[in-house]
Protein backbone atom coordinates (compact mmCIF):
# COMPACT_ATOMS: atom_id res chain seq x y z
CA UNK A 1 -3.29 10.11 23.55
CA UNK A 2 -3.97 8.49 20.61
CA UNK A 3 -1.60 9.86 16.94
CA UNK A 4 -2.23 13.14 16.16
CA UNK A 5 -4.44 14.37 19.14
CA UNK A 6 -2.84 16.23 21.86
CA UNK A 7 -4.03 16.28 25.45
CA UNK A 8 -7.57 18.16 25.90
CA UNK A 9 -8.09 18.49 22.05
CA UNK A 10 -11.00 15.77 22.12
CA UNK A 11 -14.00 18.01 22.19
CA UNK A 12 -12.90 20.37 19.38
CA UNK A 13 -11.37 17.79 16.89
CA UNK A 14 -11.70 18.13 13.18
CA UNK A 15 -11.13 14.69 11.33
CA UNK A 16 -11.07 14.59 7.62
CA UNK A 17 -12.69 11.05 6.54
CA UNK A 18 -11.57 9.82 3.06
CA UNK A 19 -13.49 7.23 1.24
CA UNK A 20 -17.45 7.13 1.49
CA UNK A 21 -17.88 3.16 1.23
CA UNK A 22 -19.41 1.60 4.11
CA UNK A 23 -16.36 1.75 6.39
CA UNK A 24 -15.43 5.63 6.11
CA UNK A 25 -19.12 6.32 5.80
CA UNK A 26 -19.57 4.56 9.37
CA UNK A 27 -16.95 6.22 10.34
CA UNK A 28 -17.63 9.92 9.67
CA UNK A 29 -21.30 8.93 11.23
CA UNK A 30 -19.60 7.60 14.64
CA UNK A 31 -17.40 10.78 14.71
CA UNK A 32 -19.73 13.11 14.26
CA UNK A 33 -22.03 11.32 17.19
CA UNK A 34 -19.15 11.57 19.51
CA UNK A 35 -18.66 15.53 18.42
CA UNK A 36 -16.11 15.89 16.31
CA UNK A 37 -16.04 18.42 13.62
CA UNK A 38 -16.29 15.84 10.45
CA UNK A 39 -15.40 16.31 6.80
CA UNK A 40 -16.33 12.98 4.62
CA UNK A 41 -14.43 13.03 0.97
CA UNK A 42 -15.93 10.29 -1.72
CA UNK A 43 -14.17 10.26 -4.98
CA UNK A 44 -16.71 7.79 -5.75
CA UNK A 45 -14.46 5.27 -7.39
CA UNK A 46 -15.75 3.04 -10.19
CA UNK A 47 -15.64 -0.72 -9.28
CA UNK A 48 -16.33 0.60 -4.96
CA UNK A 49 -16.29 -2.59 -3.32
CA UNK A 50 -19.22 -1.46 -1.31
CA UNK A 51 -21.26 -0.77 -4.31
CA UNK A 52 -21.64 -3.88 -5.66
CA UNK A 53 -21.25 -6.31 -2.66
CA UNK A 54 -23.76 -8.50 -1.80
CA UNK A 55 -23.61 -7.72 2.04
CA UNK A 56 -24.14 -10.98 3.89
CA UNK A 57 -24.35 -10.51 7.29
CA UNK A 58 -23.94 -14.19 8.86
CA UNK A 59 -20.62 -15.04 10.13
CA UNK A 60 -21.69 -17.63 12.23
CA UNK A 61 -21.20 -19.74 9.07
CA UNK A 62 -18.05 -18.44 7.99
CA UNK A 63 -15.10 -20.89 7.36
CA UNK A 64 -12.76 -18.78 8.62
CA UNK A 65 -10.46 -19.87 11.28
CA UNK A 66 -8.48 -16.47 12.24
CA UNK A 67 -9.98 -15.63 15.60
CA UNK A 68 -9.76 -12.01 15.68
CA UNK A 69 -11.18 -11.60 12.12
CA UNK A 70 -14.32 -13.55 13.47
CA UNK A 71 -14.60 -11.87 16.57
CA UNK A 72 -15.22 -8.60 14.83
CA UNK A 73 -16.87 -10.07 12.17
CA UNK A 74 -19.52 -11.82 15.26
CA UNK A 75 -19.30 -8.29 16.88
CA UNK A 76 -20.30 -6.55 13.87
CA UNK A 77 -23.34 -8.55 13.55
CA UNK A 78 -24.32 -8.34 16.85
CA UNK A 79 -24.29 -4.73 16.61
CA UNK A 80 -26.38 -4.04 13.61
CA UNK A 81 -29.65 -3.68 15.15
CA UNK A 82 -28.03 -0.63 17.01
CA UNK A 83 -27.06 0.96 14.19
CA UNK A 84 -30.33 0.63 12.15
CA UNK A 85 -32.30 2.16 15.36
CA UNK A 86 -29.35 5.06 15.10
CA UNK A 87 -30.13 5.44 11.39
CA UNK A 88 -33.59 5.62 12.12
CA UNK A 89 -33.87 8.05 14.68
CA UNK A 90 -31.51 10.26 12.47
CA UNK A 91 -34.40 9.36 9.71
CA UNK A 92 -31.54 8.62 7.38
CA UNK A 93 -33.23 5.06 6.87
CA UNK A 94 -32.33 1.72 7.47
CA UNK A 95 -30.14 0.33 4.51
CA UNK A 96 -31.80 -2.23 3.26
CA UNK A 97 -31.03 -4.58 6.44
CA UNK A 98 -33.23 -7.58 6.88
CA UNK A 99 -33.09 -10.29 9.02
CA UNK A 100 -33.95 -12.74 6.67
CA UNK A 101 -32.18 -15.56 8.02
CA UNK A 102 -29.51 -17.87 5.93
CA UNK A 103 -29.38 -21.48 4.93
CA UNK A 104 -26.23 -23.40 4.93
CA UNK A 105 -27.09 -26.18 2.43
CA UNK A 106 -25.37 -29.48 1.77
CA UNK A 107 -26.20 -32.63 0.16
CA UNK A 108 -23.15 -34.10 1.65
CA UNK A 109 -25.19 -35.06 5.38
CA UNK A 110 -21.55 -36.03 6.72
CA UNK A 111 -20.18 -32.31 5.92
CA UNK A 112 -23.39 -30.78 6.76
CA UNK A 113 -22.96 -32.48 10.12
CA UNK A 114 -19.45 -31.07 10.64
CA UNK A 115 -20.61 -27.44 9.55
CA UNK A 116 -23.58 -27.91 12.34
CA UNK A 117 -21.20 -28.75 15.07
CA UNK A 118 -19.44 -25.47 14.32
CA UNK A 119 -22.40 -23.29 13.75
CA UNK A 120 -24.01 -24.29 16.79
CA UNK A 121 -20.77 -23.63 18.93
CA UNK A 122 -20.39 -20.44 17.98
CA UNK A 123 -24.20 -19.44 18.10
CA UNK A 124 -24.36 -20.33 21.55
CA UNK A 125 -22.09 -17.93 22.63
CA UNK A 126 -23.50 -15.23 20.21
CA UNK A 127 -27.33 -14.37 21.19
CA UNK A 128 -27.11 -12.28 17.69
CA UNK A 129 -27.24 -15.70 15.85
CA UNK A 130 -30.91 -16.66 16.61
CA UNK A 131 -32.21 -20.36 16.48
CA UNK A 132 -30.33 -22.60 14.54
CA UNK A 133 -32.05 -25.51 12.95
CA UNK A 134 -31.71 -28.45 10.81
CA UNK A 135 -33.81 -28.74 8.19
CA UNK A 136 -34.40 -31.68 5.80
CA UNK A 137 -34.80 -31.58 1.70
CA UNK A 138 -38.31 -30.52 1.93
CA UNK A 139 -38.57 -27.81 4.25
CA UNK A 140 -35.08 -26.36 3.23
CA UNK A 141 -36.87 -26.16 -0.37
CA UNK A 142 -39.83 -24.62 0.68
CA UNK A 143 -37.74 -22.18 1.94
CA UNK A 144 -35.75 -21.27 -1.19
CA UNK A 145 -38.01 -22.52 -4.22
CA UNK A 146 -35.47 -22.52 -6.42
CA UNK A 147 -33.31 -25.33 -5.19
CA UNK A 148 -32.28 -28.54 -6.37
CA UNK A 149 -34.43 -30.64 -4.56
CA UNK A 150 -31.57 -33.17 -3.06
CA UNK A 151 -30.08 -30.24 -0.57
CA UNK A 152 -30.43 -30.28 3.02
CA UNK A 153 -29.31 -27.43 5.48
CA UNK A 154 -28.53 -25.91 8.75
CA UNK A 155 -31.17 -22.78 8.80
CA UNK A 156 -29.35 -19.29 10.77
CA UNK A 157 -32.49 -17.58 12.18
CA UNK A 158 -30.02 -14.41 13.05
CA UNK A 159 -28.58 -14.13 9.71
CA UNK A 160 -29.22 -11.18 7.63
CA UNK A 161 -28.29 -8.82 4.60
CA UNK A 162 -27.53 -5.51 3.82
CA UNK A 163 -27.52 -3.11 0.85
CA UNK A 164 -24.04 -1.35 0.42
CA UNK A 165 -25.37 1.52 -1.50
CA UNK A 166 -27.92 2.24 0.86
CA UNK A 167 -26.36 1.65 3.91
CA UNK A 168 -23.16 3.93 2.63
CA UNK A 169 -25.60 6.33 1.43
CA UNK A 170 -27.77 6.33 5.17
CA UNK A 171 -24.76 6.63 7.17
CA UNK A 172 -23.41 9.67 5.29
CA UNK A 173 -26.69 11.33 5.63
CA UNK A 174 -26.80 10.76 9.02
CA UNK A 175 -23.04 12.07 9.70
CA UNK A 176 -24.56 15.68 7.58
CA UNK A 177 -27.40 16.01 10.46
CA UNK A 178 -24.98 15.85 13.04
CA UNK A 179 -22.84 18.55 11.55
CA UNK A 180 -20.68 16.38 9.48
CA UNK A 181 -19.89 18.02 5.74
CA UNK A 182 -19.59 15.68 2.64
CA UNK A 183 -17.48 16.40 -0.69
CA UNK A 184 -17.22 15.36 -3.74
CA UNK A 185 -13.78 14.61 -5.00
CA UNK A 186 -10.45 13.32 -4.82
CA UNK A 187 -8.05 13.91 -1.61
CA UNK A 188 -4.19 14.84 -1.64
CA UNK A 189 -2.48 14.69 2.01
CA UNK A 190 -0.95 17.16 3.17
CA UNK A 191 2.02 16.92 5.99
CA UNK A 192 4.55 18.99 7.89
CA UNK A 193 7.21 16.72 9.15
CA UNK A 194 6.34 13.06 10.01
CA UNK A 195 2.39 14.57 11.11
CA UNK A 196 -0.27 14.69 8.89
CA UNK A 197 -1.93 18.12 8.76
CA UNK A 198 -4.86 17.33 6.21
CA UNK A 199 -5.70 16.95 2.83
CA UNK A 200 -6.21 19.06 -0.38
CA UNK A 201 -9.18 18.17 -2.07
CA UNK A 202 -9.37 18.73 -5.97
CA UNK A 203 -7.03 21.85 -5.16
CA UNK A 204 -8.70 22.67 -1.86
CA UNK A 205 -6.67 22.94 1.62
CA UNK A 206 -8.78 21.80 4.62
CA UNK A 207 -6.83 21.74 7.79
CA UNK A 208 -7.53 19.03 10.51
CA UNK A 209 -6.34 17.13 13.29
CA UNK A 210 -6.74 13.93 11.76
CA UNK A 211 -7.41 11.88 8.57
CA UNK A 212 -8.35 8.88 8.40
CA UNK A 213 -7.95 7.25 5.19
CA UNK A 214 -10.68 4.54 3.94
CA UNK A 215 -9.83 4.45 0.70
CA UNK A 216 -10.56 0.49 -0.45
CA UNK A 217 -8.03 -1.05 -2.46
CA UNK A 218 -6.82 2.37 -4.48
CA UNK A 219 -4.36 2.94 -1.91
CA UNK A 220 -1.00 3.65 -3.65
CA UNK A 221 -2.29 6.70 -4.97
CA UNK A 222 -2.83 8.09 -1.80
CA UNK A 223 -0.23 7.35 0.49
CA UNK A 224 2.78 6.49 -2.01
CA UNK A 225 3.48 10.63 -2.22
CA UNK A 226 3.72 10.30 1.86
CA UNK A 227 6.63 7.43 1.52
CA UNK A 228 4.00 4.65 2.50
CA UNK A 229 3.39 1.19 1.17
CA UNK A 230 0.24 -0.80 2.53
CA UNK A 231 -0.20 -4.31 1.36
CA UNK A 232 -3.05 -4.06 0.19
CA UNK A 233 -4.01 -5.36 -3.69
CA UNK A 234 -7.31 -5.60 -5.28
CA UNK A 235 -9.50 -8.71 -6.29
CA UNK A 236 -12.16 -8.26 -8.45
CA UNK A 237 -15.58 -9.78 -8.08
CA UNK A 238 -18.06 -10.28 -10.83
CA UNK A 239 -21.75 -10.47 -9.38
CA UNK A 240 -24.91 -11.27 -10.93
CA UNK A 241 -28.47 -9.88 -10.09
CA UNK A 242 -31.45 -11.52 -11.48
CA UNK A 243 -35.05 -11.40 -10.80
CA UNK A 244 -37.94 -14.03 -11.74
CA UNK A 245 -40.85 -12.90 -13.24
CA UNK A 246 -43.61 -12.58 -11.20
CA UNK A 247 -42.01 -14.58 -8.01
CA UNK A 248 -41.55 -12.21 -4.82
CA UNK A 249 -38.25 -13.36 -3.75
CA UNK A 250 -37.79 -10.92 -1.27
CA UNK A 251 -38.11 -12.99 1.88
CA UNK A 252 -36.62 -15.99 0.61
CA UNK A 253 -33.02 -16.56 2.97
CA UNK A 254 -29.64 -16.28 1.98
CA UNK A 255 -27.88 -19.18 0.69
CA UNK A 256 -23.91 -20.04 2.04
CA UNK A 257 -22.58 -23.16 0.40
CA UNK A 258 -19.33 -22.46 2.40
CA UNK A 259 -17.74 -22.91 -1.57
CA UNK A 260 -17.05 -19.54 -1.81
CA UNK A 261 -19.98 -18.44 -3.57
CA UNK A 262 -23.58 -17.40 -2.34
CA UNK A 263 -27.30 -16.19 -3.43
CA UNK A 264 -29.11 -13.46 -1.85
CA UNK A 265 -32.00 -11.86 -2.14
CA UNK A 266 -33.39 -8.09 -1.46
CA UNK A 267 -36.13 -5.89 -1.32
CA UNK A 268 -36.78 -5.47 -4.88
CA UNK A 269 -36.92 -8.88 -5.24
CA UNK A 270 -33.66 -9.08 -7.18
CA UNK A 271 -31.73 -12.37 -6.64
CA UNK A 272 -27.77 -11.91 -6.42
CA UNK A 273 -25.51 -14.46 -7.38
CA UNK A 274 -22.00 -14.30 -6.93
CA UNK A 275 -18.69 -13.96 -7.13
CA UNK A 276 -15.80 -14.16 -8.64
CA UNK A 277 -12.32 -14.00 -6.99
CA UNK A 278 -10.03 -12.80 -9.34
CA UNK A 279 -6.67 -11.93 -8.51
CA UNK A 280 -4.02 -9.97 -10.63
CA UNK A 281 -6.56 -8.04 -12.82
CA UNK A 282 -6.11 -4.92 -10.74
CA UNK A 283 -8.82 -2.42 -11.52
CA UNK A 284 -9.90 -3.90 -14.96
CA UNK A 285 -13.27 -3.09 -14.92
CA UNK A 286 -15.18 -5.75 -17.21
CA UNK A 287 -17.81 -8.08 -17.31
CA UNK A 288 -16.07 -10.89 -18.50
CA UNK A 289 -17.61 -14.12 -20.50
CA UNK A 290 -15.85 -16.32 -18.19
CA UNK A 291 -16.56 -14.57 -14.84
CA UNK A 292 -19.95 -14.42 -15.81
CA UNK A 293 -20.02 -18.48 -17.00
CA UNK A 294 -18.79 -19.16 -13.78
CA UNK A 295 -21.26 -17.66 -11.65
CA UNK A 296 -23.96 -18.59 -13.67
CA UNK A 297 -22.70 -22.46 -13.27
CA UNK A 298 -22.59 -22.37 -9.63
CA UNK A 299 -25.29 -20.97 -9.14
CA UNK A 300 -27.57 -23.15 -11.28
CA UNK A 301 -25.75 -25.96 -10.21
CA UNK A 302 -27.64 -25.35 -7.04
CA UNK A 303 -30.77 -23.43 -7.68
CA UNK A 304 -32.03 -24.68 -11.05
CA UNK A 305 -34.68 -23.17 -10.65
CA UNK A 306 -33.03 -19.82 -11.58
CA UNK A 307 -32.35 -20.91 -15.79
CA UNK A 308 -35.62 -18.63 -16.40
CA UNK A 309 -34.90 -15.62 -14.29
CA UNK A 310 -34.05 -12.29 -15.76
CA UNK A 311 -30.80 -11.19 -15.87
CA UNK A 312 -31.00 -7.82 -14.55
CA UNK A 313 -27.19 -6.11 -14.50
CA UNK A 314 -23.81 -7.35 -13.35
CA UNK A 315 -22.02 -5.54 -10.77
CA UNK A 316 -18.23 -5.38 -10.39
CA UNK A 317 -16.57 -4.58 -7.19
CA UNK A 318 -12.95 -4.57 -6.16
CA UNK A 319 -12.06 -6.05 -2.74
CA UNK A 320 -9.34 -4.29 -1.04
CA UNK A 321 -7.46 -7.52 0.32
CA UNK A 322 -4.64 -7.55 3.07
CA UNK A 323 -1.83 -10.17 3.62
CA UNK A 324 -3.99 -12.51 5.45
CA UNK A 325 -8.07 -12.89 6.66
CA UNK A 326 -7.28 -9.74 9.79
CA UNK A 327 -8.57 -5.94 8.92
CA UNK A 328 -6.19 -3.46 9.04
CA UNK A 329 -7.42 -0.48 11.55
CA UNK A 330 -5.78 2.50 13.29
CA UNK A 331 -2.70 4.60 13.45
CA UNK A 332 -0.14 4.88 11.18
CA UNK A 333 3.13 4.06 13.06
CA UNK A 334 5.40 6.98 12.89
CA UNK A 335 3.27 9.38 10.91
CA UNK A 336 1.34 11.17 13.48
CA UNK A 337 -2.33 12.15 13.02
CA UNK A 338 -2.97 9.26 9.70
CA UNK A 339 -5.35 6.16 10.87
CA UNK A 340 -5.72 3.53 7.57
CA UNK A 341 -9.08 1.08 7.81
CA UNK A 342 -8.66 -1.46 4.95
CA UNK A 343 -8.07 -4.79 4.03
CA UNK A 344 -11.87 -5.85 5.19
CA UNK A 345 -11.81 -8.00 1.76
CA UNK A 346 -15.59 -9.85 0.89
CA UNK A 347 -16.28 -8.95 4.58
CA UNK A 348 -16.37 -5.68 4.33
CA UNK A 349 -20.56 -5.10 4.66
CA UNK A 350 -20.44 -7.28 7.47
CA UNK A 351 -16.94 -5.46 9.82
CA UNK A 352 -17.52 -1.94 8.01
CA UNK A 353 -20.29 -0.76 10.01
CA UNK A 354 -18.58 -1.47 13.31
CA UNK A 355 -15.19 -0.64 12.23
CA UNK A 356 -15.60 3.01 11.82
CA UNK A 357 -16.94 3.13 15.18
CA UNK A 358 -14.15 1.40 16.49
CA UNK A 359 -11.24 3.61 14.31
CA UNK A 360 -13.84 6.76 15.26
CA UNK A 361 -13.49 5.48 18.96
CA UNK A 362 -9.32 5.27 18.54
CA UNK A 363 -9.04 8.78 17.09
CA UNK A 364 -10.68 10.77 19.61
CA UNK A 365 -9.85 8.23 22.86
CA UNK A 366 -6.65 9.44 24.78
CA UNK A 367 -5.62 5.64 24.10
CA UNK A 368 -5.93 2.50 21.77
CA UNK A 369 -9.07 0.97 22.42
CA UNK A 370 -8.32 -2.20 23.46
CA UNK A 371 -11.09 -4.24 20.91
CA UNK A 372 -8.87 -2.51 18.01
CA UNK A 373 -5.34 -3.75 19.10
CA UNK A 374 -4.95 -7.11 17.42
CA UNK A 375 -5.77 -4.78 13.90
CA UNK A 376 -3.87 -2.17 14.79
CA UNK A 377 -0.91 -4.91 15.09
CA UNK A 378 -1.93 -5.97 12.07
CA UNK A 379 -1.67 -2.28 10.25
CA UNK A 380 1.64 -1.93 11.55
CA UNK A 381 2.67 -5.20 9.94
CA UNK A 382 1.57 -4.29 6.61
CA UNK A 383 2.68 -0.93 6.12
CA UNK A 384 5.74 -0.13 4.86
CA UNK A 385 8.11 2.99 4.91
CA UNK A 386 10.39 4.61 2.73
CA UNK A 387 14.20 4.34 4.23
CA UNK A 388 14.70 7.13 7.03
CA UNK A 389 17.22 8.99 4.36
CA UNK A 390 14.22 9.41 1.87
CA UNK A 391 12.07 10.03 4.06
CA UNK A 392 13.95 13.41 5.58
CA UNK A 393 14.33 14.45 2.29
CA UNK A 394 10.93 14.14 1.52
CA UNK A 395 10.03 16.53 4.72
CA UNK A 396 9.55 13.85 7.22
CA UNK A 397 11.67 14.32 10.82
């Protein structure tokens, strides 16, 4: 059996979910489907990664290399239509999800070619991906008005977006008509031994089974009182929404440079530019002048036809980031009945949705799925425990 559930427990599990981003929020949703009894604890951190993401669902594109962070991050997309018609039928709504395709746009034709190559290999074996077409300076402008008019690109028909905040918000709701319950607050573990017995929540004992903890990048809070070290480290983002007067930019595609930066836009016709990566700040949470000079470059740089848009708000998030580009999902090694999903980084709109079905799946499955082993490897490698004799004398045998 998986940590912390004993033989024949699976049908009357209680699982205490903490974090309500995307990934615990998917989470609590999945476990409640499958029938366990499901407790969902938000603190509602400021800076939440999945509150100010731009939620770019399109790895098809992605640079990334590491092939177990894109197979989840292809399975993930594949699966979001599923998970919308779930949300639906639980009329918890859909999101914000839209399949409004993404451009991949170059005025480099040599690097544009190599990109194709790659985006067409891996669309072929991922129906999810839709057409893929090259599209000339023209037609890729008439698809996103704003552009500089020099810029060809590769056109994702499957590529999509999401809204954090909604989504996050849809999947909780739906978890609550399945039985789940949602609090408000801030979660202490609780132990006996080396298991995990549940959490105390702003004073509060609730027993359970299980916890899973997906907490973002304020993780030492949480498990440094049980002896545990995950590294994990936060990266700030600074992301800008705009809007132009009277243009309806809702339908216009996403744009991936591949330079680490990207514009989006959603239903309210807002137009997101971002981000920053900004390492060592740890949860400062400003709007800086030179975050903000740097988003606005890039992004003109390549849509100058944004310099008379609105500037609507600035969003910061904080990325939880592992050692390297893999998530880190499941079991705690040695402490029985603790799972851990983090480390999802800018990904985390994309993988978060399926994650939590996949660490829901692990909890209550009398073994490791198999889809979740190469993170659960992963988890192991980054966590790190106290020495045995502190450990004993903290109460763990």
């Amino acid at each position: 059996m998986a940590p912390g559930i004993e033989q024949g427990e699976a049908e009357s599990v209680k699982v205490i979910v903490i974090g309500g981003g995307v990934l615990g929020a998917s989470a609590a949703f999945h476990l409640a489907r499958l029938g366990a009894e499901t407790v969902l604890v938000d603190a509602a951190a400021e800076g939440r990664a999945t509150s100010a993401g731009a939620g770019i669902i399109c790895p098809w594109a992605s640079r990334v290399e590491d092939a177990d962070h894109y197979a989840i991050s292809e399975r993930a997309a594949s699966c979001y239509p599923q998970l919308i018609e779930r949300l639906a039928e639980a009329g918890a709504g859909e999101g914000g999800y839209r399949r409004n395709g993404t451009l991949v746009p170059m005025a480099d034709g040599a690097e544009l070619d190599a990109h194709e190559r790659r985006i067409r290999d891996r669309a072929a074996a991922s129906p999810a991906a839709g057409a893929v077409t090259r599209l000339g300076t023209a037609e890729t402008r008439r698809l996103f008005p704003a552009l500089r008019p020099d810029v060809a690109s590769v056109h994702i028909a499957g590529g999509a977006r999401v809204d954090g905040r909604l989504l996050a918000e849809a999947m909780a709701v739906a978890a609550t008509r399945l039985g789940a319950t949602r609090l408000r607050g801030t979660a202490r573990l609780t132990r006996t031994g080396a298991r995990v017995t549940g959490a105390e929540v702003d004073g509060e004992a609730i027993a359970a089974d299980a916890v899973l903890f997906c907490g973002g990048a304020w993780v030492e809070e949480t498990l440094a009182p049980l002896g545990i070290a995950l590294a994990v480290r936060p990266q700030r983002g600074q992301i800008l929404h705009l809007r132009l007067p009277g243009i309806a930019a809702r339908g216009w595609p996403t744009l991936l440079p591949l330079t680490g930066f990207y514009i989006v836009t959603f239903g309210d016709d807002r137009i997101v530019v971002g981000a920053t990566r900004e390492e060592g700040v740890g949860f400062d949470h400003r709007v800086t002048a030179g975050g903000l000079a740097g988003v606005l470059e890039q992004g003109l740089a390549l849509a100058p036809g944004l310099a008379d848009a609105t500037m609507v708000e600035t969003r910061i998030g904080f990325r939880p980031m592992g050692p390297d580009w893999k998530p880190l999902l499941g079991p705690v090694p040695g402490i029985r009945g603790l799972f851990i999903g983090n480390g999802l980084g800018p990904n985390g709109l994309n993988i978060g949705s399926y994650a939590g079905g996949l660490l829901a799946e692990a909890i209550l499955a009398p073994a490791l799925p198999p889809a979740l082993s190469p993170y659960a490897d992963a988890l192991a490698a980054a966590v790190t425990m106290r020495a045995a004799a502190t450990l004993e004398a903290a109460g763990f045998r």
